[in-house]
N, C-alpha and C. Protein backbone atom coordinates (compact mmCIF):
# COMPACT_ATOMS: atom_id res chain seq x y z
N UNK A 1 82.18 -27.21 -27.91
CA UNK A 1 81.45 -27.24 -29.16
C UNK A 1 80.90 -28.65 -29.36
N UNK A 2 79.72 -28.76 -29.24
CA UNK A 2 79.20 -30.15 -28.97
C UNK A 2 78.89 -30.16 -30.47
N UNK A 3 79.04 -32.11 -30.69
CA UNK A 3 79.11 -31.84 -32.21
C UNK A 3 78.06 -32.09 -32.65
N UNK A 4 76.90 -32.57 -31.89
CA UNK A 4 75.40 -32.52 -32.04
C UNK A 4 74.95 -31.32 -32.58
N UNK A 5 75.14 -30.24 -31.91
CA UNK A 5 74.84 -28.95 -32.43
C UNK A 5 75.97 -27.95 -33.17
N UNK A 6 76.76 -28.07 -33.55
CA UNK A 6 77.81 -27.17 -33.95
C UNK A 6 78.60 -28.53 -35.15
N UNK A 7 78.45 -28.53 -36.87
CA UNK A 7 78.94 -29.10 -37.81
C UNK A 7 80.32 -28.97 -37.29
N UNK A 8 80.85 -30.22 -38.29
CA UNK A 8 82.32 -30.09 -38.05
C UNK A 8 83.13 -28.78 -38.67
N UNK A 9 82.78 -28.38 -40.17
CA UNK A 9 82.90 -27.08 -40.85
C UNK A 9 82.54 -26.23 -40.07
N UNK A 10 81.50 -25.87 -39.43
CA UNK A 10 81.90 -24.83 -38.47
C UNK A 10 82.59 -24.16 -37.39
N UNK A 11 82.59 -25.62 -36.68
CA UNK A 11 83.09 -25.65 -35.37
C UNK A 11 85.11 -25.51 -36.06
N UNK A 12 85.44 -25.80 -37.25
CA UNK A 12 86.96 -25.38 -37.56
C UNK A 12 86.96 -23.89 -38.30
N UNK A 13 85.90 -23.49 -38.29
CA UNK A 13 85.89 -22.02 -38.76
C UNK A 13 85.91 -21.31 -37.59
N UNK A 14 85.37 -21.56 -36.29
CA UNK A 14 85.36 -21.02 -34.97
C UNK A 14 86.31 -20.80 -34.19
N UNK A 15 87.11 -22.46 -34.40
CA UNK A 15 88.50 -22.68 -34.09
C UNK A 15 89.44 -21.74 -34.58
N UNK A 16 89.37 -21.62 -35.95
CA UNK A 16 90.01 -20.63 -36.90
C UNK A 16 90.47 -19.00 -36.51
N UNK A 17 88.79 -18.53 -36.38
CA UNK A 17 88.58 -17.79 -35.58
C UNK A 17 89.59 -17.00 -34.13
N UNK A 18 89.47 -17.88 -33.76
CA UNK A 18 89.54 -17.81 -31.75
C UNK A 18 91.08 -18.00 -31.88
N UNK A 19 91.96 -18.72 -32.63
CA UNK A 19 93.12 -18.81 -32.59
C UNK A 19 93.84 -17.97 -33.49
N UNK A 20 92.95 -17.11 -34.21
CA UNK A 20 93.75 -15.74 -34.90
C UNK A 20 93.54 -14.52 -34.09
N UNK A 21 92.60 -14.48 -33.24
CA UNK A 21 92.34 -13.41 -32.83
C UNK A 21 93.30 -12.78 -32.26
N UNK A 22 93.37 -11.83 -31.34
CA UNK A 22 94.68 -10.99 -30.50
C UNK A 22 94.01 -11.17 -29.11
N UNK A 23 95.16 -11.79 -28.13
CA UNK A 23 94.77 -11.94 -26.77
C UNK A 23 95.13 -10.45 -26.53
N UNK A 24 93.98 -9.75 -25.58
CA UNK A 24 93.70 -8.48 -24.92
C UNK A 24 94.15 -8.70 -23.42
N UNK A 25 94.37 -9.58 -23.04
CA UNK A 25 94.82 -9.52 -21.31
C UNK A 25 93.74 -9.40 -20.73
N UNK A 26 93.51 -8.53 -19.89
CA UNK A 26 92.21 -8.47 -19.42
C UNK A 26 92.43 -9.19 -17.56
N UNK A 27 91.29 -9.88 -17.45
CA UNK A 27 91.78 -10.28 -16.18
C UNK A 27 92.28 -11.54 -16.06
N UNK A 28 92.35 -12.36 -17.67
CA UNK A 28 93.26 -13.18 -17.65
C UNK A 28 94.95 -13.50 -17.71
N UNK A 29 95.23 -11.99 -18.11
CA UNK A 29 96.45 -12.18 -18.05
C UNK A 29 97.56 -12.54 -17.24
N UNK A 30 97.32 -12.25 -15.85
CA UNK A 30 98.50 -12.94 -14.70
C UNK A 30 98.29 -14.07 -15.04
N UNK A 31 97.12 -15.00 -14.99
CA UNK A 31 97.01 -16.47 -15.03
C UNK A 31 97.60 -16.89 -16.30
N UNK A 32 97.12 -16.44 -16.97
CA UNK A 32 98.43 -17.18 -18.58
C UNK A 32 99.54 -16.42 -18.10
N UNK A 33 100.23 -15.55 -17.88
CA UNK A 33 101.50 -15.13 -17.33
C UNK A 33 102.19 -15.95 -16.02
N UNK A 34 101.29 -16.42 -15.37
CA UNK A 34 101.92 -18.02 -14.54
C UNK A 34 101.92 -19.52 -15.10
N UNK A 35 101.14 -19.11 -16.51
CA UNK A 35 101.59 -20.54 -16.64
C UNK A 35 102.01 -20.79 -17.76
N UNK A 36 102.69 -19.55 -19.05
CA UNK A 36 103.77 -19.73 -19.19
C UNK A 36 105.00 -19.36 -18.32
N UNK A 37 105.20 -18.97 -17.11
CA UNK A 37 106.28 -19.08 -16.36
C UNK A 37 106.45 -20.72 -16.03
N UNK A 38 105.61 -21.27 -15.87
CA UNK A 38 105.33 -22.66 -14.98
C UNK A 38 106.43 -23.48 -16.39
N UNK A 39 105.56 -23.59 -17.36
CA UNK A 39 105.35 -24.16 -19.05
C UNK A 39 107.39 -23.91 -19.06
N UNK A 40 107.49 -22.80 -19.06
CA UNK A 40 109.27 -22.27 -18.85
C UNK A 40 109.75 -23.23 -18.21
N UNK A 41 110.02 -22.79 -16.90
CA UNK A 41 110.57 -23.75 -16.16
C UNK A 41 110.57 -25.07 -16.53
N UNK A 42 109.40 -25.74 -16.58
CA UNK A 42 109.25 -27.18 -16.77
C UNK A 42 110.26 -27.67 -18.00
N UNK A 43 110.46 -26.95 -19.48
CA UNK A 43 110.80 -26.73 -20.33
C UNK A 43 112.22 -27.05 -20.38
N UNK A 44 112.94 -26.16 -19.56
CA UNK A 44 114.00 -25.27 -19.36
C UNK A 44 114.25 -25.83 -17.89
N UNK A 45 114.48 -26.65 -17.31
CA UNK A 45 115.31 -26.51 -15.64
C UNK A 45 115.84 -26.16 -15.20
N UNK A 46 117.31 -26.03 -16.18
CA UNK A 46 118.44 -25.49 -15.81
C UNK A 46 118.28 -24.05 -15.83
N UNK A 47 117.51 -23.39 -16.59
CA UNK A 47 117.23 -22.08 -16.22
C UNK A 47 116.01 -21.68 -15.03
N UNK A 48 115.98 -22.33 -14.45
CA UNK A 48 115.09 -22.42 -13.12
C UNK A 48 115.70 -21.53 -11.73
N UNK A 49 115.31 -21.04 -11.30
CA UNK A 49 116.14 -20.19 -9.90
C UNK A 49 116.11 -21.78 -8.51
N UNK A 50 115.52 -22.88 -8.53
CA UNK A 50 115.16 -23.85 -7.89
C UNK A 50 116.55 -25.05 -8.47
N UNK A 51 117.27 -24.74 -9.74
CA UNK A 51 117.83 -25.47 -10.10
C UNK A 51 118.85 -25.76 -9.52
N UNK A 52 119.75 -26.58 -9.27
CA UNK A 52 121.24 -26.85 -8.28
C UNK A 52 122.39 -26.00 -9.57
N UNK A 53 123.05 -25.39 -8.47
CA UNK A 53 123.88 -24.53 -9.66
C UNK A 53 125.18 -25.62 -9.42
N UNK A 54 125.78 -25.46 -10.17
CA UNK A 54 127.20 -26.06 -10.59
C UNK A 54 128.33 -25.55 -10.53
């Protein structure tokens, strides 16, 4: 949203928008489904299958 062309009031009504909406999956979904797995792990280590068990 370049701010040359798109006001600041709009461009947070857009924002507004796009972050209420409902994610549909689609053919994005494996890829956000790997990277909250990734986002997990990183998070979380010890719950990692890579982690050294004890």
């Amino acid at each position: 949203l370049g701010a040359r062309v798109i006001g600041p009031e709009l461009a947070k009504t857009i924002v507004d928008h796009f972050l209420a909406s409902h994610f549909s999956g689609g053919n994005s979904a494996k890829k956000v489904d790997a990277i909250t797995d990734y986002e997990r792990q990183r998070n979380n280590p010890s719950d990692s299958a890579d982690a050294p068990q004890a």
